[in-house]
N, C-alpha and C. Protein backbone atom coordinates (compact mmCIF):
# COMPACT_ATOMS: atom_id res chain seq x y z
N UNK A 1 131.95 125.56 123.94
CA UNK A 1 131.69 124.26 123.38
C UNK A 1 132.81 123.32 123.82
N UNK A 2 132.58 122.31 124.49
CA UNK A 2 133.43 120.99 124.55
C UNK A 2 134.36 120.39 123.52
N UNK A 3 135.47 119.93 123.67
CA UNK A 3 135.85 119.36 122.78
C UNK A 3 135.47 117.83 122.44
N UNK A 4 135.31 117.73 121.15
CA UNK A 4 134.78 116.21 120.91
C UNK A 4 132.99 116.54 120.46
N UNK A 5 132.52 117.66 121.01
CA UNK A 5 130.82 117.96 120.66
C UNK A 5 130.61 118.48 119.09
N UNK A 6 129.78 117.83 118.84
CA UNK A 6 129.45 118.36 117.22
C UNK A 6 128.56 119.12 117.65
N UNK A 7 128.40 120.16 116.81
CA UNK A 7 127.50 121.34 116.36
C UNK A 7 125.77 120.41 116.38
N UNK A 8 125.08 121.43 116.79
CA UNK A 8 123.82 121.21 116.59
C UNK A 8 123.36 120.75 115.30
N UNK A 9 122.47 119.78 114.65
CA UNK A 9 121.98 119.40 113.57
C UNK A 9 123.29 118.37 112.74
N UNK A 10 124.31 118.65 113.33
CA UNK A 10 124.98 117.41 112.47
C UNK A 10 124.72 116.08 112.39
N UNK A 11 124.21 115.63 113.14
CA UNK A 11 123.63 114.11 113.09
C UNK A 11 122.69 114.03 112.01
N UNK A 12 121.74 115.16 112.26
CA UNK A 12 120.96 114.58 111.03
C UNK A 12 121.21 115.28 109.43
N UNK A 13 122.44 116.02 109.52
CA UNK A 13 123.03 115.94 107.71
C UNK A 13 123.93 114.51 108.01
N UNK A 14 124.42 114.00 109.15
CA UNK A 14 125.31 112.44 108.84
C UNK A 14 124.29 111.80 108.06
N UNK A 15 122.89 111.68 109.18
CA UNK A 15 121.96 110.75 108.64
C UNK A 15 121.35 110.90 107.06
N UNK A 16 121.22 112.23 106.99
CA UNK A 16 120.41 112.55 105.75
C UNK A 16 121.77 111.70 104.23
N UNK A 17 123.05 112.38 104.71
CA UNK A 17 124.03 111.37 103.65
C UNK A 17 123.76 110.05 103.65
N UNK A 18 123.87 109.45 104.40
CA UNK A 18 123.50 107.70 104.55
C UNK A 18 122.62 107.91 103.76
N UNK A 19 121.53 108.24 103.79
CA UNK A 19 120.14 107.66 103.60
C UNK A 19 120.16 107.88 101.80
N UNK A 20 120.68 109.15 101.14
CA UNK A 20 120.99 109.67 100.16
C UNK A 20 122.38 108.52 99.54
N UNK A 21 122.97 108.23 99.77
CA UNK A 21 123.89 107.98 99.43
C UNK A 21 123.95 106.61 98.99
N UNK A 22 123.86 105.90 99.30
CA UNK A 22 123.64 104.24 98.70
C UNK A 22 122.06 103.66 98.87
N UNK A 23 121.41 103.91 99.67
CA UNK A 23 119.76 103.31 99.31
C UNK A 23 118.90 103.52 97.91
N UNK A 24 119.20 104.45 96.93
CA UNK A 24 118.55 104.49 95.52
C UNK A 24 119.07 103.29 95.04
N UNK A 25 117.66 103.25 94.70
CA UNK A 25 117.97 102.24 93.37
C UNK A 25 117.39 102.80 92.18
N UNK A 26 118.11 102.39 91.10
CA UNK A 26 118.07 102.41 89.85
C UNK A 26 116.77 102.17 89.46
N UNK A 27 115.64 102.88 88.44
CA UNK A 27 114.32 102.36 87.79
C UNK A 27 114.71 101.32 87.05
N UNK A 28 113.67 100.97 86.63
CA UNK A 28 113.77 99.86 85.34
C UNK A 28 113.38 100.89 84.33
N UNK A 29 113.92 100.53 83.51
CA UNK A 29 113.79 101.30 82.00
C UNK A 29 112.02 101.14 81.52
N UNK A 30 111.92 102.16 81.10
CA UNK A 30 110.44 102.17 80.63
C UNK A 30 110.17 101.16 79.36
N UNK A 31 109.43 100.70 79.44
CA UNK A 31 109.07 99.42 78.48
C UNK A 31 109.04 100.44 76.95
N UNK A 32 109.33 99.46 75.78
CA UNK A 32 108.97 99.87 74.37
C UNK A 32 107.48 100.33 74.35
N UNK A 33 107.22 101.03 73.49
CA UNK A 33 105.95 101.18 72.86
C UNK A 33 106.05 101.37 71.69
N UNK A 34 104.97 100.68 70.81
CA UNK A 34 104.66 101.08 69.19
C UNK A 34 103.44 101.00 68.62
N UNK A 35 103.11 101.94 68.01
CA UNK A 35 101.98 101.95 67.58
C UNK A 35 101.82 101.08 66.65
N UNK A 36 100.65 100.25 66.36
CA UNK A 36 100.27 98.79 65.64
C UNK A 36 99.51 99.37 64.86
N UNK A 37 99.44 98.23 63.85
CA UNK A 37 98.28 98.04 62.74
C UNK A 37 97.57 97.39 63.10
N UNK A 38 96.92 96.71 61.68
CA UNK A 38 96.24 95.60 61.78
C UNK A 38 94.77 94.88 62.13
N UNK A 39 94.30 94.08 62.54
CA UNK A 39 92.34 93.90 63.02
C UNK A 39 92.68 94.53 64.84
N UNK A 40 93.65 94.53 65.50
CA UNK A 40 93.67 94.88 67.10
C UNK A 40 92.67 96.38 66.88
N UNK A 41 92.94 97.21 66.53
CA UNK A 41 92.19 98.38 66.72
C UNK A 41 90.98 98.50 66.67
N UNK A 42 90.24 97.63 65.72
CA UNK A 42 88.90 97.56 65.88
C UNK A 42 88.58 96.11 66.48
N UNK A 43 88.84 95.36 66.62
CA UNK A 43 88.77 94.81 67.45
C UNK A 43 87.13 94.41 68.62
N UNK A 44 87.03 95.99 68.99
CA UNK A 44 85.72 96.42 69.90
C UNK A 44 84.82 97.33 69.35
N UNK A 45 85.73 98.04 68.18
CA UNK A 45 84.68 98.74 66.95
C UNK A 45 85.25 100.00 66.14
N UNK A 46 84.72 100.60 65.12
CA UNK A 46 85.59 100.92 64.57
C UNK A 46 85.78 102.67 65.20
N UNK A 47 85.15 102.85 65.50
CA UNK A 47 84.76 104.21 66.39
C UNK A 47 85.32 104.31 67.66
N UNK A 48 85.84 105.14 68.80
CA UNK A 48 86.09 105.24 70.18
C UNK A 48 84.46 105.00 70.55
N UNK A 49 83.32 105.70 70.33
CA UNK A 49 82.46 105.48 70.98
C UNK A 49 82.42 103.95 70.99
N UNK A 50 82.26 102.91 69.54
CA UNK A 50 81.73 101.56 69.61
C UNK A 50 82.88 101.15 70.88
N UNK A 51 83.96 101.23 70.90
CA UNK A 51 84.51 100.68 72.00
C UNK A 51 84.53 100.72 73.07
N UNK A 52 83.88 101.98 73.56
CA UNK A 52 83.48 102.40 75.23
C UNK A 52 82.10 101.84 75.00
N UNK A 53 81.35 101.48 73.89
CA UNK A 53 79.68 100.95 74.31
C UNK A 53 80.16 99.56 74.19
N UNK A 54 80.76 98.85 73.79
CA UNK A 54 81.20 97.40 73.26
C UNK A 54 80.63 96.87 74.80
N UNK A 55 80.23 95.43 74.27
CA UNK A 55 79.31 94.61 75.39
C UNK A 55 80.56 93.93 76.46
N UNK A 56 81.51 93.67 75.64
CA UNK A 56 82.14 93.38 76.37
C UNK A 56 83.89 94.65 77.41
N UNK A 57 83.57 95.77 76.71
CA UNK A 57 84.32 96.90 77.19
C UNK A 57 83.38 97.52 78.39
N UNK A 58 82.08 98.01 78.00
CA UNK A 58 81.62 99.21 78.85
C UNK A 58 80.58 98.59 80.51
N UNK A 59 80.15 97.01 80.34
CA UNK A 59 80.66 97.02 81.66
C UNK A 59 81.80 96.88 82.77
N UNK A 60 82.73 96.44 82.26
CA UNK A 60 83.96 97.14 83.11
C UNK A 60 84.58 98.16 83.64
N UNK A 61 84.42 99.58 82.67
CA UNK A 61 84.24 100.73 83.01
C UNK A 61 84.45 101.38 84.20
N UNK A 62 82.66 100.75 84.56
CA UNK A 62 83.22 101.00 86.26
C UNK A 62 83.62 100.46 87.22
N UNK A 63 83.82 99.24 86.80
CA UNK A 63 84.92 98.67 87.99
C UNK A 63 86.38 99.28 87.43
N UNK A 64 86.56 99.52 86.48
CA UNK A 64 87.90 100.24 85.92
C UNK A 64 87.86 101.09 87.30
N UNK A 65 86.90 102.40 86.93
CA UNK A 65 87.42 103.76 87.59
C UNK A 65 86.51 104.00 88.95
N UNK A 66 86.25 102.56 89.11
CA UNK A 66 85.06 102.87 90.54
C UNK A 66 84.64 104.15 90.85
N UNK A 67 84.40 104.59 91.80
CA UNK A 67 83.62 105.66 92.01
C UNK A 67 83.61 106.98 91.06
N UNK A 68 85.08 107.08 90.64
CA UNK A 68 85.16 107.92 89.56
C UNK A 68 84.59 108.06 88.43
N UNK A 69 84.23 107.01 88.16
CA UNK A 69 83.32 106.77 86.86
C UNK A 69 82.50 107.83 86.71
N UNK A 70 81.25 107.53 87.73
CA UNK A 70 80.49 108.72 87.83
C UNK A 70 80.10 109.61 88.62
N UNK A 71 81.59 110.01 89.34
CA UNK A 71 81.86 111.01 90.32
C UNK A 71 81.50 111.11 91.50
N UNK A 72 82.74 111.13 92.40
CA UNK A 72 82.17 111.13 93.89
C UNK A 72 82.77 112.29 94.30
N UNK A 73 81.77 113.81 94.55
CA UNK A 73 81.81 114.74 94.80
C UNK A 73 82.36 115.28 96.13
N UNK A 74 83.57 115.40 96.09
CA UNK A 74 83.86 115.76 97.57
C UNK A 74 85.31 114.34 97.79
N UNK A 75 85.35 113.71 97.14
CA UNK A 75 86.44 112.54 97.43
C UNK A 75 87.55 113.08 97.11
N UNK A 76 88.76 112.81 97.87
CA UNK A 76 89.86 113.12 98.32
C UNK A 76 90.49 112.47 97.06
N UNK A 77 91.49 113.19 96.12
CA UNK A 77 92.25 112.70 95.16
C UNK A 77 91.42 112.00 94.21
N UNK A 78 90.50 112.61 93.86
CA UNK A 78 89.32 111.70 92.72
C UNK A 78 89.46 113.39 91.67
N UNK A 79 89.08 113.01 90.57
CA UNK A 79 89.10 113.69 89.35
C UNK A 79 88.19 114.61 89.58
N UNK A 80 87.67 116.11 89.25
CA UNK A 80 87.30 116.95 89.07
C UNK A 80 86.38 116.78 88.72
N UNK A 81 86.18 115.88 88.00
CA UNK A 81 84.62 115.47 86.96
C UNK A 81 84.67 114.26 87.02
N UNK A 82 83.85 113.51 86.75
CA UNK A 82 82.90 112.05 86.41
C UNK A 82 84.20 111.50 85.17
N UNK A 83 85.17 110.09 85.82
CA UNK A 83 85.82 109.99 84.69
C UNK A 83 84.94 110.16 82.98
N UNK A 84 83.53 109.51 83.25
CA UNK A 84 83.23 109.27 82.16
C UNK A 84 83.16 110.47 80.94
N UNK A 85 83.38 111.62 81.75
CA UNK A 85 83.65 113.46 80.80
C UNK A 85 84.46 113.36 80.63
N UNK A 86 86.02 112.22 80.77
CA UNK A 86 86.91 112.59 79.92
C UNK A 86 87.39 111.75 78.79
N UNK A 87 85.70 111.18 78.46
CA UNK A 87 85.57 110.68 77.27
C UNK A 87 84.40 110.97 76.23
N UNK A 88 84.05 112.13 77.03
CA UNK A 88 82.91 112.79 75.89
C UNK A 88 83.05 112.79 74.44
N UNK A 89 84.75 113.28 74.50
CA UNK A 89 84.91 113.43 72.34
C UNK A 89 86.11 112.44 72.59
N UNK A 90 86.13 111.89 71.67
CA UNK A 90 87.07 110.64 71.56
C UNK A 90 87.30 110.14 70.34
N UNK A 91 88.31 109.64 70.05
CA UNK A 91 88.92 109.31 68.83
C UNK A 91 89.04 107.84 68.18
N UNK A 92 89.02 107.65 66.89
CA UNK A 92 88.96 106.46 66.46
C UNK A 92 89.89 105.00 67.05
N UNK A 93 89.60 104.23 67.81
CA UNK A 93 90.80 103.63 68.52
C UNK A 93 92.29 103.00 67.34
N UNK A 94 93.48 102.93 68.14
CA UNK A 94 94.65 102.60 67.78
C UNK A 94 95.02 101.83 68.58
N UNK A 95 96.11 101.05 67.62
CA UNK A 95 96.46 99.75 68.15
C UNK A 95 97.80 100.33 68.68
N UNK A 96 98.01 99.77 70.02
CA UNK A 96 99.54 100.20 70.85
C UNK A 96 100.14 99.04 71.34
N UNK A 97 101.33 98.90 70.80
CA UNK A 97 102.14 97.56 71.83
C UNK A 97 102.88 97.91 73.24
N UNK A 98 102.54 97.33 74.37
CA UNK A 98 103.51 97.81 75.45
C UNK A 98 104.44 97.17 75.92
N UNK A 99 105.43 97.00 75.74
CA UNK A 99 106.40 95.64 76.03
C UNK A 99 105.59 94.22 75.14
N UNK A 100 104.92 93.51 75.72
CA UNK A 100 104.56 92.61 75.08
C UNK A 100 103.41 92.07 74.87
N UNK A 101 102.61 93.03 75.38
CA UNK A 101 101.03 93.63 75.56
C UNK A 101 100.98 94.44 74.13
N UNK A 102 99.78 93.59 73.37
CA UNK A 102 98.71 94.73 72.18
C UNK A 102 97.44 95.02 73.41
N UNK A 103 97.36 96.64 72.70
CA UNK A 103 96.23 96.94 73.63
C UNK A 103 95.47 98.22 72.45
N UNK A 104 94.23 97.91 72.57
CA UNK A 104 93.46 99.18 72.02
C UNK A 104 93.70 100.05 72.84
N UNK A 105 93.52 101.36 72.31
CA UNK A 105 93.74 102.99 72.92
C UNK A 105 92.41 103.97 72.45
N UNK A 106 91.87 104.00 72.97
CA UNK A 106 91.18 105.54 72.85
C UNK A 106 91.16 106.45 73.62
N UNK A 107 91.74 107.59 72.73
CA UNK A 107 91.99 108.78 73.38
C UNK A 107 90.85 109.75 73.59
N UNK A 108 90.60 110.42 74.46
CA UNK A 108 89.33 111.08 74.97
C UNK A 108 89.40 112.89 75.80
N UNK A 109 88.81 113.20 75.92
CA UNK A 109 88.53 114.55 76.57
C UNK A 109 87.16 115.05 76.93
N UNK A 110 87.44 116.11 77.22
CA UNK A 110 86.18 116.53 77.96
C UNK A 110 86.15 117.75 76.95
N UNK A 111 84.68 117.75 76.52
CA UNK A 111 84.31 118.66 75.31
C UNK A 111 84.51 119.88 76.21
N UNK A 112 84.83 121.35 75.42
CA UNK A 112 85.03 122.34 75.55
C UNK A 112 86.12 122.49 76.49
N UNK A 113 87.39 121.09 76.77
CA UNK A 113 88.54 121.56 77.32
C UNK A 113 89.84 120.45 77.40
N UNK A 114 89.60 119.97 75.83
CA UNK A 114 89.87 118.99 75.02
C UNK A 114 91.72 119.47 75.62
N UNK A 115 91.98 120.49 75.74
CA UNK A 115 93.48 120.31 75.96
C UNK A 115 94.13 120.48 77.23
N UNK A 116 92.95 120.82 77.83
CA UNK A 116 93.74 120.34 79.51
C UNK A 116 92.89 119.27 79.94
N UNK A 117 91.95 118.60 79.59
CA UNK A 117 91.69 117.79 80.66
C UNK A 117 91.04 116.36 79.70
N UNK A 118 92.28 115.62 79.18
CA UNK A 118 92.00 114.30 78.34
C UNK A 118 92.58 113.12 79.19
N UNK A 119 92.02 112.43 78.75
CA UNK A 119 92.47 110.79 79.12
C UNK A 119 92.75 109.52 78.69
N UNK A 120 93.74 108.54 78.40
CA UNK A 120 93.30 107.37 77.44
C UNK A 120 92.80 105.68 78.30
N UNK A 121 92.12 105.20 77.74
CA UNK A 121 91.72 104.15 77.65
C UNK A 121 92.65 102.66 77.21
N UNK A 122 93.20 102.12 77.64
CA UNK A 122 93.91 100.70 76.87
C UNK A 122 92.77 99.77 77.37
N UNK A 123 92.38 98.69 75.94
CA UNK A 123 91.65 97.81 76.25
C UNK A 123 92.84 96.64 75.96
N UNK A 124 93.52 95.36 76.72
CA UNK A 124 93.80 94.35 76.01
C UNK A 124 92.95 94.01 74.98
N UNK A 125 93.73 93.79 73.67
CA UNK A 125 93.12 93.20 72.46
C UNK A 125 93.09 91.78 72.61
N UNK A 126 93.48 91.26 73.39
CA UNK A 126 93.18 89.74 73.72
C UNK A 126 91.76 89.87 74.44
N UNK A 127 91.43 90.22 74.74
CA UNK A 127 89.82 90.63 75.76
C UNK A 127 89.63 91.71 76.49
N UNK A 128 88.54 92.03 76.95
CA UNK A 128 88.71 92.87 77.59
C UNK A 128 88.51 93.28 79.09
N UNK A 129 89.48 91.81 79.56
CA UNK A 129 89.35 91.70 80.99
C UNK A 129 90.63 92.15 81.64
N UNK A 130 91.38 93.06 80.73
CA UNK A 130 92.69 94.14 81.43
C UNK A 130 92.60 95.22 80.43
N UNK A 131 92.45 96.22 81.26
CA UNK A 131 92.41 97.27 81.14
C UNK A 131 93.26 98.68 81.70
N UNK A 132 93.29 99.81 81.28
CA UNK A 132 94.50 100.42 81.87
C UNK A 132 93.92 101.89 81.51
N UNK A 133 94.05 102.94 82.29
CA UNK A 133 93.25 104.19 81.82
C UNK A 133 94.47 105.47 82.99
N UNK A 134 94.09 106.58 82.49
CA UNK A 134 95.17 107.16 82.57
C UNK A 134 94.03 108.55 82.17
N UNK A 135 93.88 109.84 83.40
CA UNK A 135 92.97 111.24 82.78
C UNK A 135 93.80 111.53 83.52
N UNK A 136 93.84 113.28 83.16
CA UNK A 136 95.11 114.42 83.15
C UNK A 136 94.53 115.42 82.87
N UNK A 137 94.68 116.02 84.14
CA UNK A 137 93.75 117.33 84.16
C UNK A 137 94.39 118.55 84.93
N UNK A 138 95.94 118.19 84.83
CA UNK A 138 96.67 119.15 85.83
C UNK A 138 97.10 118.12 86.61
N UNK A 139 96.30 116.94 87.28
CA UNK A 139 96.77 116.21 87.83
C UNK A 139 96.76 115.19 87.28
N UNK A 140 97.60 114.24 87.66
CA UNK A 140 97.35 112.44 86.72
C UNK A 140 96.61 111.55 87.93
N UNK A 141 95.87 111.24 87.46
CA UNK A 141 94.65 109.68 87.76
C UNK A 141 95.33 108.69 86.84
N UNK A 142 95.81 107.52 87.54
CA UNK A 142 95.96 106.54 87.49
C UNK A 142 94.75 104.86 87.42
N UNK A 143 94.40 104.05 86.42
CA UNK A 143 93.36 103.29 87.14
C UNK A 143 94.05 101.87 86.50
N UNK A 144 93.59 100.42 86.90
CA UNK A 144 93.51 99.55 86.27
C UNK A 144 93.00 98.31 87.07
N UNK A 145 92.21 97.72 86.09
CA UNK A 145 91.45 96.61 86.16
C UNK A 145 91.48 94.98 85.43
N UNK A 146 91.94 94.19 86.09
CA UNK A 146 92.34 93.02 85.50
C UNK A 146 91.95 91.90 86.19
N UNK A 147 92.38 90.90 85.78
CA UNK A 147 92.86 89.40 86.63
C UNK A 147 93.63 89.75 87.82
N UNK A 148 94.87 90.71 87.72
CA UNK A 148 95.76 90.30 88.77
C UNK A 148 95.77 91.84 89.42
N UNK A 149 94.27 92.77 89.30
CA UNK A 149 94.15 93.48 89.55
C UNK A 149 92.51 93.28 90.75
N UNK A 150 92.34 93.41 92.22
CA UNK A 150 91.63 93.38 92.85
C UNK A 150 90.86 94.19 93.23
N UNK A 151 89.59 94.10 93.80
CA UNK A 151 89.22 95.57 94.27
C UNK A 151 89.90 96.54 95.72
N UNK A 152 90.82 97.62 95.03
CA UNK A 152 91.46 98.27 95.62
C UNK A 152 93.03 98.58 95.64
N UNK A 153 92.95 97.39 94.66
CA UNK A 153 94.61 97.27 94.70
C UNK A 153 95.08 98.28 93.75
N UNK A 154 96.15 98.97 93.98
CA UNK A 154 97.04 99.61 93.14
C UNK A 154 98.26 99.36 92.56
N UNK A 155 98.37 100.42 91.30
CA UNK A 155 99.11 99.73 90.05
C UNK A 155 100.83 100.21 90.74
N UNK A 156 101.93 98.64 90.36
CA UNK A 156 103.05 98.86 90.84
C UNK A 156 103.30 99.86 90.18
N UNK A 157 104.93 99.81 90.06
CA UNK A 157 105.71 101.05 89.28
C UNK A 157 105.79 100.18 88.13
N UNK A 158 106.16 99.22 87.87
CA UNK A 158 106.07 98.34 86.15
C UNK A 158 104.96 98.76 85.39
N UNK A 159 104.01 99.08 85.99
CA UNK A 159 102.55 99.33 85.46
C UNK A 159 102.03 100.94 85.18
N UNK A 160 102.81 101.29 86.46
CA UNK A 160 102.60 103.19 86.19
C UNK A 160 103.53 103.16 85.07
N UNK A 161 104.88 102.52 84.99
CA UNK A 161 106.10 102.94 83.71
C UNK A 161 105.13 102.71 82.53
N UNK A 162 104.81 101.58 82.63
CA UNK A 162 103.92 101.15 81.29
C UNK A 162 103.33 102.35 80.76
N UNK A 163 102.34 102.56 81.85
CA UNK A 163 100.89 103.57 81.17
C UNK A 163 101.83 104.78 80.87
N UNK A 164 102.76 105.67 81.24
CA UNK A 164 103.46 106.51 81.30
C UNK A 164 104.00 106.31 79.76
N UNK A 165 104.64 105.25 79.37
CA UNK A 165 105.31 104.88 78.41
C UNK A 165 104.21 105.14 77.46
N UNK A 166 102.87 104.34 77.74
CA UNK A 166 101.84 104.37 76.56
C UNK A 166 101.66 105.84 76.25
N UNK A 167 101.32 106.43 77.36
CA UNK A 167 101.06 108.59 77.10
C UNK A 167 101.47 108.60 76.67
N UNK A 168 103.16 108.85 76.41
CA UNK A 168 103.97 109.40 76.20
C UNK A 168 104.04 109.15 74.78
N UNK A 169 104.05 107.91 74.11
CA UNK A 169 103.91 107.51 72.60
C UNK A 169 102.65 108.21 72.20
N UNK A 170 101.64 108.24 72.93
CA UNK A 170 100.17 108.75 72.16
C UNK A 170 100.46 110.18 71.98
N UNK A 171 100.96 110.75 73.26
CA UNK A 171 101.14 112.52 73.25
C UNK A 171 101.71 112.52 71.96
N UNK A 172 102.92 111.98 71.70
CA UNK A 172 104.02 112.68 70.16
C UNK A 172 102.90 112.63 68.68
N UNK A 173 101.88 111.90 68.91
CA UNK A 173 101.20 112.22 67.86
C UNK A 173 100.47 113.41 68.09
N UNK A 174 100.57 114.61 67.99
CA UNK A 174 99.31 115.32 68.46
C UNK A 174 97.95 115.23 67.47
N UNK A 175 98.15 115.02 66.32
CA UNK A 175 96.76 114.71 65.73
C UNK A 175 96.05 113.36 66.06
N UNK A 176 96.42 112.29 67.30
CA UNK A 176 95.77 111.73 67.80
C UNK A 176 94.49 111.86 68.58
N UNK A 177 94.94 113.00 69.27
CA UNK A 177 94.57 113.27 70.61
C UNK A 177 92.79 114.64 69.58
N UNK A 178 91.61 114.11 69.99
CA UNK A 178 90.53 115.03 70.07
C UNK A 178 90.96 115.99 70.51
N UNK A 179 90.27 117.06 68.98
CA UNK A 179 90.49 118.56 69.66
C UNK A 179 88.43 119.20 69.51
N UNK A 180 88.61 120.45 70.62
CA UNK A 180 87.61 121.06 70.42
C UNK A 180 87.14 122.07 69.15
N UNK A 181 85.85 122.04 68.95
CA UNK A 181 85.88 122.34 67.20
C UNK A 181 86.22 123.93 66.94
């Protein structure tokens, strides 16, 4: 070996330090969540079902979960089932604040496998032209549908923190969440 020659592969542990070493950045802190009182929960009805049939909730639906809705068999990173099975049994909706967003919640599953494969629903309680949905079945599906939401566009990281934030408050209740009988 020459003097002055580095060893094979050292360039790229130099590079791999650089790249590791000052380019992270810091998240933003996950937004508050709290569970609400009040008329927001019913709002669309007093039942999870009235709120997934509500005139103004259940055509959105499927522009929510496009093709997923009612399953596109064979699609690459699409849910296992028809989102709409992971709202077969579903629970009375609750009112959730997310940062500075009230939003209805109904929590949902797929009958006979209510604990691996549920999902929730956020309707804005201001209307229900933002929406936010979230099924978990081993894997997480992500969806949302709004004003400043287009067809195709996907949710930043402010928005995944959000919905993440919202789970995460709904999970600690476990008597929220539909169970199988």
């Amino acid at each position: 070996m020459r003097a002055g020659r580095r060893p094979r592969g050292a360039g790229l542990l130099v590079a791999a330090a650089l790249l590791t070493s000052g380019c992270v950045t810091p998240s933003p802190p996950a937004p508050r969540v709290e569970l609400t009182g009040g008329p927001a929960p019913t709002r669309f009805g007093a039942t999870g079902a009235e709120v997934l049939g509500h005139p103004s909730v259940a055509p959105q639906l499927p522009a929510l979960f496009g093709p997923d809705w009612a399953g596109a068999p064979g699609a690459p990173l699409a849910p296992t089932r028809p989102a709409r099975d992971f709202f077969g049994r579903v629970t009375a909706p609750r009112g959730l604040r997310v940062a500075d967003r009230v939003y209805v919640a109904v929590l949902g599953c797929v009958p006979g496998a209510c604990r691996s494969q549920r999902g929730v629903l956020l309707v804005a309680a201001d209307g229900a032209s933002d929406l936010r949905a979230r099924l978990e079945e081993g894997v997480r599906h992500d969806y949302a549908f709004g004003p400043a939401f287009g067809p195709g566009a996907r949710m930043d990281e402010a928005e995944r923190r959000a919905l993440d934030a919202a789970w995460r408050a709904l999970e600690r209740d476990a008597a929220a969440w539909p169970r199988d009988p």
